[in-house]
PDB file of N, CA and C in Angstrom:
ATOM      1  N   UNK A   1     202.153-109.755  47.025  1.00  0.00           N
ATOM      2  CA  UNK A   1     202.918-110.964  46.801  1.00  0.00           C
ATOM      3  C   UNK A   1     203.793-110.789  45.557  1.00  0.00           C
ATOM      4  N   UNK A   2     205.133-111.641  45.602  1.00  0.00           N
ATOM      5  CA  UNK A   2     205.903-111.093  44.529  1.00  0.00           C
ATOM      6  C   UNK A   2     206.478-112.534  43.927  1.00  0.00           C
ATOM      7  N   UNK A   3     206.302-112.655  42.271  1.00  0.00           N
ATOM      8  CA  UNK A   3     206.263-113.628  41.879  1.00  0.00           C
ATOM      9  C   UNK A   3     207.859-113.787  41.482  1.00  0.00           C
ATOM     10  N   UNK A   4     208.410-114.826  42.019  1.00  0.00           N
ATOM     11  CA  UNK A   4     209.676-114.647  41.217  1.00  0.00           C
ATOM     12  C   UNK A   4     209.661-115.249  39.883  1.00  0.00           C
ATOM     13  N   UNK A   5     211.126-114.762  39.001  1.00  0.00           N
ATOM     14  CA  UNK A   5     211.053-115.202  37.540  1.00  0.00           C
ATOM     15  C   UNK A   5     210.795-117.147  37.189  1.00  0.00           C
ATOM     16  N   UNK A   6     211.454-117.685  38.292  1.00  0.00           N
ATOM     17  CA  UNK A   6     211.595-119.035  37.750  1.00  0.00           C
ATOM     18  C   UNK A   6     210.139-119.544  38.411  1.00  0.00           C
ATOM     19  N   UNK A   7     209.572-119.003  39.197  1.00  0.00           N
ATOM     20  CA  UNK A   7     208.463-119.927  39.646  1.00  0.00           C
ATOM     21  C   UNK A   7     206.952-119.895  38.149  1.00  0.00           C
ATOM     22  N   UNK A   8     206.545-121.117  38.222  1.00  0.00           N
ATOM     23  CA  UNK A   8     205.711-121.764  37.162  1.00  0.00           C
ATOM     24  C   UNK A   8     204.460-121.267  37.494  1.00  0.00           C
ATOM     25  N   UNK A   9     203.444-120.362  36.600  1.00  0.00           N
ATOM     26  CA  UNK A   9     202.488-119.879  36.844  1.00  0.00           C
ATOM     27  C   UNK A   9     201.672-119.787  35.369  1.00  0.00           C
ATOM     28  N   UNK A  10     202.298-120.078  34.667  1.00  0.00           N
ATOM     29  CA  UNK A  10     201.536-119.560  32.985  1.00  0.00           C
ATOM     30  C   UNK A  10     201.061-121.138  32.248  1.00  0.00           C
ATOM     31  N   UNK A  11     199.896-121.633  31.659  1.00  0.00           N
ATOM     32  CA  UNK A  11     199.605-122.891  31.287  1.00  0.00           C
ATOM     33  C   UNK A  11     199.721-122.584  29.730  1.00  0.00           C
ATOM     34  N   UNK A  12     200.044-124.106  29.278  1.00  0.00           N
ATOM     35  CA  UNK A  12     200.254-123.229  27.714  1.00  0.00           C
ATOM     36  C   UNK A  12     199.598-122.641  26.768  1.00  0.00           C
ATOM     37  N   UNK A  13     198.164-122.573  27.408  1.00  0.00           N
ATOM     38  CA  UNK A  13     197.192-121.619  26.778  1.00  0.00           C
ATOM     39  C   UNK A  13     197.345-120.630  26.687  1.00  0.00           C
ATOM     40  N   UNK A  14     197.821-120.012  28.010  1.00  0.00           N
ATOM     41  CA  UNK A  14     198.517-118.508  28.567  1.00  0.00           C
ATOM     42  C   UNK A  14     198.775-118.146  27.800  1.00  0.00           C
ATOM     43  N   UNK A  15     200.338-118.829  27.355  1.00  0.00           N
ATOM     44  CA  UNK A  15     201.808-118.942  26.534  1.00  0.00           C
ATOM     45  C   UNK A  15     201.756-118.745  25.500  1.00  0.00           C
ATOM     46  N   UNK A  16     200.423-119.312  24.873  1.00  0.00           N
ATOM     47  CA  UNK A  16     200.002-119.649  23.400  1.00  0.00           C
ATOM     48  C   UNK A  16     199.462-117.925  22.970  1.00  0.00           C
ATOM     49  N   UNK A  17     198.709-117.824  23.984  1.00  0.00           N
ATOM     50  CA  UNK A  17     197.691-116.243  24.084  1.00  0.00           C
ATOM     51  C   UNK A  17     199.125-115.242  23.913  1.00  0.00           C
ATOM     52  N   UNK A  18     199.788-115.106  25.382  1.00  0.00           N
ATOM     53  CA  UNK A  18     200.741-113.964  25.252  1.00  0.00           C
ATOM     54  C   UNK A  18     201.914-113.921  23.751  1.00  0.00           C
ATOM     55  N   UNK A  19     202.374-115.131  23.452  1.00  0.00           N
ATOM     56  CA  UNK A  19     203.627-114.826  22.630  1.00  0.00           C
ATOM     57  C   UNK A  19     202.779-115.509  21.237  1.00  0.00           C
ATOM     58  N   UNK A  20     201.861-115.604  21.260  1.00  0.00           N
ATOM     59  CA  UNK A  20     201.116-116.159  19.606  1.00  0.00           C
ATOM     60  C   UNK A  20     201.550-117.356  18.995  1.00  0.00           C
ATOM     61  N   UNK A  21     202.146-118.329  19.740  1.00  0.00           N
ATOM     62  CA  UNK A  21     202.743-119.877  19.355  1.00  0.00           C
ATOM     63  C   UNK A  21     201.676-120.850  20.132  1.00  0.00           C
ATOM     64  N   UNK A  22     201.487-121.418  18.613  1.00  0.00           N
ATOM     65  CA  UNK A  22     200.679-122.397  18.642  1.00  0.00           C
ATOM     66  C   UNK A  22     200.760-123.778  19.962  1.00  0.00           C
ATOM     67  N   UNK A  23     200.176-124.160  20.584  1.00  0.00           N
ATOM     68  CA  UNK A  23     200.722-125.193  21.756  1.00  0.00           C
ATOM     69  C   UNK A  23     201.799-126.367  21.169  1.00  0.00           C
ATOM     70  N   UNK A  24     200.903-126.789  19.952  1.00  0.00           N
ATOM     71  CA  UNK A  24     202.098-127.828  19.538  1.00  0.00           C
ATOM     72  C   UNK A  24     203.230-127.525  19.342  1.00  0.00           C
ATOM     73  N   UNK A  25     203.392-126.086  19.014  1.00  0.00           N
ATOM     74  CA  UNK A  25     205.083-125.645  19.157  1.00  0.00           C
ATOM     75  C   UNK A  25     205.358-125.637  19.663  1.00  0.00           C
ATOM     76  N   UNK A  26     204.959-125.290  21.445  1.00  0.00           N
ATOM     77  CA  UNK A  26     205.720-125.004  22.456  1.00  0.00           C
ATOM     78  C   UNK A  26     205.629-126.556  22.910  1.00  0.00           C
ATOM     79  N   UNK A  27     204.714-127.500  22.838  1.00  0.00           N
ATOM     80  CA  UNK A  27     205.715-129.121  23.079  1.00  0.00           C
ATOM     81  C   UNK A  27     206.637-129.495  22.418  1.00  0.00           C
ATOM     82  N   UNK A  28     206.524-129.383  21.413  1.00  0.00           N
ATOM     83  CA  UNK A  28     207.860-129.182  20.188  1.00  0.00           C
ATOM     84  C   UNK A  28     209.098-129.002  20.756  1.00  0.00           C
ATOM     85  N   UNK A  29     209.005-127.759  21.455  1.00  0.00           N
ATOM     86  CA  UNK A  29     210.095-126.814  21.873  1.00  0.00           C
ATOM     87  C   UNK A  29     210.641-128.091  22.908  1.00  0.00           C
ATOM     88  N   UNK A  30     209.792-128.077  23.809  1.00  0.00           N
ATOM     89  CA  UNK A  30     209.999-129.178  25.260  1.00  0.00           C
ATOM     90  C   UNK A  30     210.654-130.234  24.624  1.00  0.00           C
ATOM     91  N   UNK A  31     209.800-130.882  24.089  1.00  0.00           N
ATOM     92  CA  UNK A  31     210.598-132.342  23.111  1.00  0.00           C
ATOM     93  C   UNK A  31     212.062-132.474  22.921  1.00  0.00           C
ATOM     94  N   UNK A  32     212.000-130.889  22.074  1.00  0.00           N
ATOM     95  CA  UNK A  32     214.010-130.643  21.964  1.00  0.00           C
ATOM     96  C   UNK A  32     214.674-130.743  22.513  1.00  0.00           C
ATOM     97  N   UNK A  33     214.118-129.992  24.270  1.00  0.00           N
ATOM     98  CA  UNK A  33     214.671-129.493  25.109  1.00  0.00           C
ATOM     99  C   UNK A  33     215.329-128.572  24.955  1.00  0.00           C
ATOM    100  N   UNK A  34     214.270-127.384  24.555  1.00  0.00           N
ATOM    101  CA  UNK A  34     214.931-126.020  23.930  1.00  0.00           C
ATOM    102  C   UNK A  34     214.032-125.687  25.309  1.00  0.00           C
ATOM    103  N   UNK A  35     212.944-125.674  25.969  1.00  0.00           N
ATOM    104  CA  UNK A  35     212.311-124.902  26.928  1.00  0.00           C
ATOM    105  C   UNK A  35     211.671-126.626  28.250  1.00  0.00           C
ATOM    106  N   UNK A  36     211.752-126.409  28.930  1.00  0.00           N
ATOM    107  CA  UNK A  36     211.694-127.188  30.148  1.00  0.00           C
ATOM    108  C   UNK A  36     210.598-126.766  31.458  1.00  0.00           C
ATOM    109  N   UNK A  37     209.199-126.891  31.133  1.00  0.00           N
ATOM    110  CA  UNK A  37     208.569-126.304  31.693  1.00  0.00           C
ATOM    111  C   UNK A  37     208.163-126.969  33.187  1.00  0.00           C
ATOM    112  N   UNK A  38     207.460-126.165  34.343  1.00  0.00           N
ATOM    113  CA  UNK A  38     207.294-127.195  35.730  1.00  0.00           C
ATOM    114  C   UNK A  38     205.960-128.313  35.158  1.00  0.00           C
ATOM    115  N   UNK A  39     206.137-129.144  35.789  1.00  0.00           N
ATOM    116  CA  UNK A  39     204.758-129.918  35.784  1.00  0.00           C
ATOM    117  C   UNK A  39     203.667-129.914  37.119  1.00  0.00           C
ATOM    118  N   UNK A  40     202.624-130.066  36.510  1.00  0.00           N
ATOM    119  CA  UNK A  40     201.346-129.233  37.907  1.00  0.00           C
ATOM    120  C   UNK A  40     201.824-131.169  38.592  1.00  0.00           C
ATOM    121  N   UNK A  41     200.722-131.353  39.572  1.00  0.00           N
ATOM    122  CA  UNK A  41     200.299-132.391  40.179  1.00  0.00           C
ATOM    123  C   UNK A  41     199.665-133.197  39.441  1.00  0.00           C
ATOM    124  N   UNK A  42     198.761-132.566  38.253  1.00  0.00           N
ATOM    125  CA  UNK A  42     197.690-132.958  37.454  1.00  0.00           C
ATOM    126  C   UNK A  42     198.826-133.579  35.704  1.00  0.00           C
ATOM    127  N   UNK A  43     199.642-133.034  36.279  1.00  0.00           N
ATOM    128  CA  UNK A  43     200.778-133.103  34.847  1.00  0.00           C
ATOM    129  C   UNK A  43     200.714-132.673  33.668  1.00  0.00           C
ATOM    130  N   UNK A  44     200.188-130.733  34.123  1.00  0.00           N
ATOM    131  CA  UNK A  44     199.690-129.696  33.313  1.00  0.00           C
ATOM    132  C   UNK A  44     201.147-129.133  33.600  1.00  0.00           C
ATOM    133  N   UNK A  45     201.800-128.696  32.258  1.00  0.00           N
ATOM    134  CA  UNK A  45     202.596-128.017  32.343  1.00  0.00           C
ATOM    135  C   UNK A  45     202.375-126.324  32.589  1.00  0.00           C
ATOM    136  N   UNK A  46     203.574-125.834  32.945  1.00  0.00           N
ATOM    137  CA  UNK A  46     203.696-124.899  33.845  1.00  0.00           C
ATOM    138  C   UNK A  46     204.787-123.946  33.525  1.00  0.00           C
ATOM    139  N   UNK A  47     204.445-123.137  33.008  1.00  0.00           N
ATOM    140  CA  UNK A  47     205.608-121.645  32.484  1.00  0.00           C
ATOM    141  C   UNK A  47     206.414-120.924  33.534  1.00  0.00           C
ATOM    142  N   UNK A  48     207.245-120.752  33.649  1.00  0.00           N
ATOM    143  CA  UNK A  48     207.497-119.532  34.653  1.00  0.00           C
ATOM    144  C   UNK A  48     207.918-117.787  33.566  1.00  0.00           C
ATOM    145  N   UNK A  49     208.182-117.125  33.988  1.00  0.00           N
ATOM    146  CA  UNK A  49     208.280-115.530  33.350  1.00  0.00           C
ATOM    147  C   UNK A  49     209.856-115.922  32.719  1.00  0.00           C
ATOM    148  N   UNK A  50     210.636-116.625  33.322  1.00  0.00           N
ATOM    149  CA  UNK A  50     211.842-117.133  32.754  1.00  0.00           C
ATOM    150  C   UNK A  50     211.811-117.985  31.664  1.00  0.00           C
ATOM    151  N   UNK A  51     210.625-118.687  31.625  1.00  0.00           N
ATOM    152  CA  UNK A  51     210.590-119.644  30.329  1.00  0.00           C
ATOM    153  C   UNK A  51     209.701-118.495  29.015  1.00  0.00           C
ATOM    154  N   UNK A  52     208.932-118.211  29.323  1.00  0.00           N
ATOM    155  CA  UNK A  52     208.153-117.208  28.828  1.00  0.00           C
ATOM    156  C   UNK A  52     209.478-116.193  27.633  1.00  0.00           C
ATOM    157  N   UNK A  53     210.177-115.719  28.603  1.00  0.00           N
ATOM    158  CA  UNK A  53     211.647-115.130  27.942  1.00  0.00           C
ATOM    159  C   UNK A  53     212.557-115.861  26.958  1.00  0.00           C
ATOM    160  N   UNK A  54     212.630-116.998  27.445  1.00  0.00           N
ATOM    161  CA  UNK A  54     212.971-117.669  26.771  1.00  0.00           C
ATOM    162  C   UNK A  54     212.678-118.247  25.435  1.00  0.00           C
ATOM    163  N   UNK A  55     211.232-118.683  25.532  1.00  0.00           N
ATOM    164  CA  UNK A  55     210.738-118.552  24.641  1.00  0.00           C
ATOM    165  C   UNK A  55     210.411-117.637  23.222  1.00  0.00           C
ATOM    166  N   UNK A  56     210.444-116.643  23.688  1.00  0.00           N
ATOM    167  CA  UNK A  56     210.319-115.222  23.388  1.00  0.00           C
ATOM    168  C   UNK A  56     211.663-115.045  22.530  1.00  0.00           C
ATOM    169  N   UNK A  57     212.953-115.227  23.072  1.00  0.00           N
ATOM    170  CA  UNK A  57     213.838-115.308  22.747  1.00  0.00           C
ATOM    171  C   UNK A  57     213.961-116.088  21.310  1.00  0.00           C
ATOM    172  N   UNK A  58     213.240-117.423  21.450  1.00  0.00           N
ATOM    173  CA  UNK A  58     213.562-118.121  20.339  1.00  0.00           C
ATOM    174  C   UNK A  58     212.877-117.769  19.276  1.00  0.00           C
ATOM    175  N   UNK A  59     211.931-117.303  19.460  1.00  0.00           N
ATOM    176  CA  UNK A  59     211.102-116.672  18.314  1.00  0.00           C
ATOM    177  C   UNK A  59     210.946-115.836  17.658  1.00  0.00           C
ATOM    178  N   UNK A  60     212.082-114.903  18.626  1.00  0.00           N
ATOM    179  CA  UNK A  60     212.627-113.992  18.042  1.00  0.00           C
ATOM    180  C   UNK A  60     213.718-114.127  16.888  1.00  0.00           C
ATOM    181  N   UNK A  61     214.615-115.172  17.848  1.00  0.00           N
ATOM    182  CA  UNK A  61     215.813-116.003  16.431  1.00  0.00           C
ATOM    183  C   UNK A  61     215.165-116.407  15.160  1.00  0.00           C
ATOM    184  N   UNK A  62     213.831-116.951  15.308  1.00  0.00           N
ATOM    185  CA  UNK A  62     213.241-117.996  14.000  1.00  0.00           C
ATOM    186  C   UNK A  62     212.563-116.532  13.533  1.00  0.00           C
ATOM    187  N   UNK A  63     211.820-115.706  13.785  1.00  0.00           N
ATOM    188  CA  UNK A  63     211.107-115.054  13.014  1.00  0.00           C
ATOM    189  C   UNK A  63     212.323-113.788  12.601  1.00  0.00           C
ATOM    190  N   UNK A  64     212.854-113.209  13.459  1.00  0.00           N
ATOM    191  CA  UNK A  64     214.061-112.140  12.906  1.00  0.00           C
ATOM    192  C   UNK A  64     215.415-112.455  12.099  1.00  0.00           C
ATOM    193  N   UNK A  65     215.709-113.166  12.692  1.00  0.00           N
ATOM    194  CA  UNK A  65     216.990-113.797  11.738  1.00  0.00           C
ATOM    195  C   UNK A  65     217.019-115.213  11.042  1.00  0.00           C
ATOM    196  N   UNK A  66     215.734-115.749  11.047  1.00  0.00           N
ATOM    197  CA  UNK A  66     215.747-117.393  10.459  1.00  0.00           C
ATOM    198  C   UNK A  66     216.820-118.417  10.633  1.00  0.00           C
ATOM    199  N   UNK A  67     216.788-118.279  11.901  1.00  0.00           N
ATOM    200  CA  UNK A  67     217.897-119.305  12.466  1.00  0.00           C
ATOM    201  C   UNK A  67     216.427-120.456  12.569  1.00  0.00           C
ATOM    202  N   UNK A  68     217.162-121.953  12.191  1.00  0.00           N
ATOM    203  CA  UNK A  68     216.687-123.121  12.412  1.00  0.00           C
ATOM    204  C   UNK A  68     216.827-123.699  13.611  1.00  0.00           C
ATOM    205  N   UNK A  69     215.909-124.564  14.204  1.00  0.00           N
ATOM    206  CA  UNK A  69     216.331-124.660  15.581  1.00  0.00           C
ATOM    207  C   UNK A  69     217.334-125.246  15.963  1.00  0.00           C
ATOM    208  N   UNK A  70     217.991-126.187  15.072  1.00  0.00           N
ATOM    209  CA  UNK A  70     219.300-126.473  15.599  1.00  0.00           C
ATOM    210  C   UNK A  70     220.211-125.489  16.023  1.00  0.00           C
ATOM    211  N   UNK A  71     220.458-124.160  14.987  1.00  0.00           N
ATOM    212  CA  UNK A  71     221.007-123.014  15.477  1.00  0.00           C
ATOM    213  C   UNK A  71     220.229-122.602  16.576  1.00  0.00           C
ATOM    214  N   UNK A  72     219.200-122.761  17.056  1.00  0.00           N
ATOM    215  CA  UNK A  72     218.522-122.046  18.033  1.00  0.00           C
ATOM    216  C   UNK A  72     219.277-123.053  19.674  1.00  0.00           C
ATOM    217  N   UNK A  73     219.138-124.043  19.086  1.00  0.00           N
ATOM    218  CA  UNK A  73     219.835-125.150  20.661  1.00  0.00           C
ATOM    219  C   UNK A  73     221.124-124.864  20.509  1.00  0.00           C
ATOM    220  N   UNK A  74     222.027-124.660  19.416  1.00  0.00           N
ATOM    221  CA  UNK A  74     223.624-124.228  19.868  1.00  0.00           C
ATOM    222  C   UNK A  74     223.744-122.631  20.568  1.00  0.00           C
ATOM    223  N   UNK A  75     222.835-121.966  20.079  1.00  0.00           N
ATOM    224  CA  UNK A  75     222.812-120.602  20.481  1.00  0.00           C
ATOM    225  C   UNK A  75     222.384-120.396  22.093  1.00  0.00           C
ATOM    226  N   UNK A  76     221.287-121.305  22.432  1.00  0.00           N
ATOM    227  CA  UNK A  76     221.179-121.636  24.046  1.00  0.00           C
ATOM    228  C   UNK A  76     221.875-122.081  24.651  1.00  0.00           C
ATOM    229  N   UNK A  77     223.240-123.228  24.183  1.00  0.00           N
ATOM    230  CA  UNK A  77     224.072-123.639  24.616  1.00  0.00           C
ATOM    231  C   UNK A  77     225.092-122.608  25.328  1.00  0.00           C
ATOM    232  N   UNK A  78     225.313-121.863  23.973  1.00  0.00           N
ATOM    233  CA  UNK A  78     226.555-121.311  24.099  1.00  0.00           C
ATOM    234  C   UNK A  78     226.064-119.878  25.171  1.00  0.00           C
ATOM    235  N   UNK A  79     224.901-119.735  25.084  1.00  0.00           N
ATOM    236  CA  UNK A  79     224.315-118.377  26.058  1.00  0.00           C
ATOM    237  C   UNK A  79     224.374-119.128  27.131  1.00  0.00           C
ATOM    238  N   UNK A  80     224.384-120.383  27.341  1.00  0.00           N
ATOM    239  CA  UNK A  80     223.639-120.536  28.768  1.00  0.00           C
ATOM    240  C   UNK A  80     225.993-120.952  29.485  1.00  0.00           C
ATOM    241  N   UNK A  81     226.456-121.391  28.607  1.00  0.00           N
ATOM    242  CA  UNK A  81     228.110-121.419  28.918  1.00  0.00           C
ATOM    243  C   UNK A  81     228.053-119.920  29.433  1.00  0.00           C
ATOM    244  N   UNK A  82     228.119-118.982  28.207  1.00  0.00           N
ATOM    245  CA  UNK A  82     228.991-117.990  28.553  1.00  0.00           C
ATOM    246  C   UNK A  82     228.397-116.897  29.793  1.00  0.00           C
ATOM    247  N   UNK A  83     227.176-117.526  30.608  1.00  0.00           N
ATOM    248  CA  UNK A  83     226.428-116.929  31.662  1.00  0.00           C
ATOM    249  C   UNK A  83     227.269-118.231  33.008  1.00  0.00           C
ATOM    250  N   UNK A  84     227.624-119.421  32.698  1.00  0.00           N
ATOM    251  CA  UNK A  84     228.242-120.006  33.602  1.00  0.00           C
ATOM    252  C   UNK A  84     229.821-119.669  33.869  1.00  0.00           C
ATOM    253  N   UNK A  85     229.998-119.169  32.727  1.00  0.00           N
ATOM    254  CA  UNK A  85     231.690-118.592  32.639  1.00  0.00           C
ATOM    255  C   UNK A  85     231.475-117.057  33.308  1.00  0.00           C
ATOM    256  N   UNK A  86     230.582-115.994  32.875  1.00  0.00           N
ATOM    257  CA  UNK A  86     230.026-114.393  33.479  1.00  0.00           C
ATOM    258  C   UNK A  86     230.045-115.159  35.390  1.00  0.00           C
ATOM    259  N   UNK A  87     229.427-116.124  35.791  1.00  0.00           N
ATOM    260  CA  UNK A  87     229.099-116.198  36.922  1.00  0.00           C
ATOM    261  C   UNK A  87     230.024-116.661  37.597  1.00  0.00           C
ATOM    262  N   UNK A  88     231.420-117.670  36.688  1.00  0.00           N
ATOM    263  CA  UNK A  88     232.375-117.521  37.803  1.00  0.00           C
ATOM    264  C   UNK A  88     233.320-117.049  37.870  1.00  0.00           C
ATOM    265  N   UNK A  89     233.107-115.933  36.815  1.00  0.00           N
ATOM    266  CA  UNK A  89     234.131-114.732  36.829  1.00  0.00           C
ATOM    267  C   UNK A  89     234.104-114.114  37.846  1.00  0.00           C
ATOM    268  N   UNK A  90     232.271-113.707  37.939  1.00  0.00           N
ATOM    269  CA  UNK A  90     232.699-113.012  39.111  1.00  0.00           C
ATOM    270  C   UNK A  90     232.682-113.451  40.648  1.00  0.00           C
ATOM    271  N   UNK A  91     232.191-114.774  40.649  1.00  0.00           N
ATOM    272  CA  UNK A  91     233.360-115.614  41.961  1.00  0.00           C
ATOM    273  C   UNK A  91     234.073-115.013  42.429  1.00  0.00           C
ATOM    274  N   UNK A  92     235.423-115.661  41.216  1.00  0.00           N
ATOM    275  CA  UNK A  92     236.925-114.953  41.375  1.00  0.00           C
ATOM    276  C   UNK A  92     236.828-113.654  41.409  1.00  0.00           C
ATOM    277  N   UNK A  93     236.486-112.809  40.829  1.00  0.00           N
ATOM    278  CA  UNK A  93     236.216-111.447  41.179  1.00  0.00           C
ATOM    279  C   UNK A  93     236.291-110.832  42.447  1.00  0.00           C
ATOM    280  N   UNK A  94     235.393-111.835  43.120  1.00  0.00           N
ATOM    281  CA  UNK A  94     234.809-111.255  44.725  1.00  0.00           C
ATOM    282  C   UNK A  94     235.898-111.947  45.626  1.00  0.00           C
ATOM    283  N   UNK A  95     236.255-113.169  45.032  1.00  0.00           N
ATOM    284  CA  UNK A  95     237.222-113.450  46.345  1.00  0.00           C
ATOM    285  C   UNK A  95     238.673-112.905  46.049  1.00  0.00           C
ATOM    286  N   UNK A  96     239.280-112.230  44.975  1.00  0.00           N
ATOM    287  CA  UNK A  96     240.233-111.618  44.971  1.00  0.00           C
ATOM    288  C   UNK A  96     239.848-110.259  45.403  1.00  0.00           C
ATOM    289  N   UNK A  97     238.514-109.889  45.235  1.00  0.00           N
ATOM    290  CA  UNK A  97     238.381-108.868  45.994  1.00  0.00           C
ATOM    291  C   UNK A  97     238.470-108.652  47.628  1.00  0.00           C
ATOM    292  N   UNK A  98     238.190-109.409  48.275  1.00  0.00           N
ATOM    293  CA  UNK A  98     238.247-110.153  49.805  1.00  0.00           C
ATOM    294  C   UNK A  98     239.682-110.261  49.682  1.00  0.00           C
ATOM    295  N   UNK A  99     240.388-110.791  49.216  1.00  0.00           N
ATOM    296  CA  UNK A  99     241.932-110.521  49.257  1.00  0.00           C
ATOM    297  C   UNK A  99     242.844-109.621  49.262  1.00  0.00           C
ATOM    298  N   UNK A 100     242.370-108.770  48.554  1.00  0.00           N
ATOM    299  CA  UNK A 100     242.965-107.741  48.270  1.00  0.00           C
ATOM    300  C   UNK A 100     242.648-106.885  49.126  1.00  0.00           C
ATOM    301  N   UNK A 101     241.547-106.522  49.826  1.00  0.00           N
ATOM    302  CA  UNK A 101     241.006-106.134  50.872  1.00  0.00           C
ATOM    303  C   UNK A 101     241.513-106.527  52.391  1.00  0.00           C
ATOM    304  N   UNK A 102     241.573-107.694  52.482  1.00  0.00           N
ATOM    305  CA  UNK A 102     242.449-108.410  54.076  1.00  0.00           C
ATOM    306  C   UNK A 102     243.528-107.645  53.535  1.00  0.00           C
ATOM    307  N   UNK A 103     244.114-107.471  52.695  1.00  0.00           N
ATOM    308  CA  UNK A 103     245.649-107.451  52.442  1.00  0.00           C
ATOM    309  C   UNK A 103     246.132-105.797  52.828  1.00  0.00           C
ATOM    310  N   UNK A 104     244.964-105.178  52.212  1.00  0.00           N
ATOM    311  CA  UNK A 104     244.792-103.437  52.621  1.00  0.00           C
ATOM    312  C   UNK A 104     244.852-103.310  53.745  1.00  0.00           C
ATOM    313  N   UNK A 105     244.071-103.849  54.318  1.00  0.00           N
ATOM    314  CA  UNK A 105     243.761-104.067  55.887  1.00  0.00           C
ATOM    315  C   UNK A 105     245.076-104.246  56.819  1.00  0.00           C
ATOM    316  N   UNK A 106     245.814-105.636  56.737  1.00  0.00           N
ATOM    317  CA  UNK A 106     247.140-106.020  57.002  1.00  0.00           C
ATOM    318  C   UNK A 106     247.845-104.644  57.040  1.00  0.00           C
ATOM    319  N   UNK A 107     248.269-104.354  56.054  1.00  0.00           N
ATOM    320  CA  UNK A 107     249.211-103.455  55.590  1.00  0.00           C
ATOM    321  C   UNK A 107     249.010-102.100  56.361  1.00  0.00           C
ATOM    322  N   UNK A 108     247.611-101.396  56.562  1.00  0.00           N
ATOM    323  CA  UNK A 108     247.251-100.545  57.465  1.00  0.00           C
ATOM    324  C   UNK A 108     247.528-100.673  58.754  1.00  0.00           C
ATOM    325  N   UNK A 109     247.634-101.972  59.110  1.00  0.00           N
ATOM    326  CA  UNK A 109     247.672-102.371  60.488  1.00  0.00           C
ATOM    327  C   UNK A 109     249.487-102.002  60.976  1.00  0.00           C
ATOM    328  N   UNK A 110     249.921-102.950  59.589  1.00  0.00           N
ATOM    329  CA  UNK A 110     251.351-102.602  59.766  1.00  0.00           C
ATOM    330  C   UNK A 110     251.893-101.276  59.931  1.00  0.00           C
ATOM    331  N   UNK A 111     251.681-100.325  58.919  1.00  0.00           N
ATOM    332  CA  UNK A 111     251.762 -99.050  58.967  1.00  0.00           C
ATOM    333  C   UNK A 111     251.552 -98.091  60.424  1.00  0.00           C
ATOM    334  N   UNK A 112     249.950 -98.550  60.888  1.00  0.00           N
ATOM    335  CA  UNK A 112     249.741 -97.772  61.822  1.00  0.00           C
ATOM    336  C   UNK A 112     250.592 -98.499  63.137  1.00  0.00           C
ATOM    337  N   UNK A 113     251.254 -99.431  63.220  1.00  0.00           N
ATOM    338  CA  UNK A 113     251.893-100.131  64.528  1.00  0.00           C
ATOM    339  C   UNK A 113     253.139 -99.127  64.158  1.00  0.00           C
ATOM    340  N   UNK A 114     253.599 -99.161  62.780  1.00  0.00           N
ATOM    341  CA  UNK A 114     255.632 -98.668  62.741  1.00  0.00           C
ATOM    342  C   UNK A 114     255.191 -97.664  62.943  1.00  0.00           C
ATOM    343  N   UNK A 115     254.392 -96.456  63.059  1.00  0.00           N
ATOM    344  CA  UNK A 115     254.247 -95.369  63.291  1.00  0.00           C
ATOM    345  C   UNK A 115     253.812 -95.186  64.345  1.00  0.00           C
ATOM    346  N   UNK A 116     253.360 -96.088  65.348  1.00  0.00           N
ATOM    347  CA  UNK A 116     253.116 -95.789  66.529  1.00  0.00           C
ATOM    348  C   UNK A 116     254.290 -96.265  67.682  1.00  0.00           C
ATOM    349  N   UNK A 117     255.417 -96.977  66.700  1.00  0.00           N
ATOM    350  CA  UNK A 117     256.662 -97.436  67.705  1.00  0.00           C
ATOM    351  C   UNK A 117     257.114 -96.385  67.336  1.00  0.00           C
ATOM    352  N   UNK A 118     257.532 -95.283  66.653  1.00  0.00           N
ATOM    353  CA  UNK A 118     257.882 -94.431  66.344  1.00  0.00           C
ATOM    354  C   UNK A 118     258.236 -92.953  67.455  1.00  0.00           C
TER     355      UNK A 118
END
């Protein structure tokens, strides 16, 4: 079975165990809305390997470079923009690629017809 990144599997004991942050930090975190975890049925929150990273991420900012968390929520901001701007770059990417491609295509077609009235 293969777990994907966003699905919720880690409780914040887990969380607390793997990355060494205390639980009240990681509600902390939630509170901000620096990390957004699933909620069980029971309304046990719920990690996925994507939040986990994330997390990871921030603690890396506060303990390596002493960014405050306000810098830590503009810095998610602006990562989480410039991954919405990366993603519809390459949109456009692909459908000018599809264009440019029909257009190769066309043009072959043309080619091989004048050379076959020929």
């Amino acid at each position: 079975m293969v777990i994907k990144d966003d699905e919720p599997c880690f409780t914040i004991g887990v969380v607390h165990q793997m990355l060494g942050l205390h639980p009240q930090t990681l509600r902390h975190y939630e509170r901000l809305g620096l990390v957004r975890p699933h909620r069980s049925d029971g309304k046990i929150r719920m990690y996925s390997a994507k939040d986990l990273e994330r997390i990871a991420l921030i603690k890396r900012w506060i303990d390596d470079f002493g960014v405050n968390l306000a810098g830590v929520e503009m810095m998610l901001r602006m990562q989480e923009r410039m991954e919405a701007i990366r993603t519809e770059m390459e949109r456009e990417m692909e459908a000018m690629r599809n264009q440019y491609e029909a257009e190769v295509r066309r043009l072959r077609d043309v080619l091989a017809r004048v050379t076959r009235e020929r």
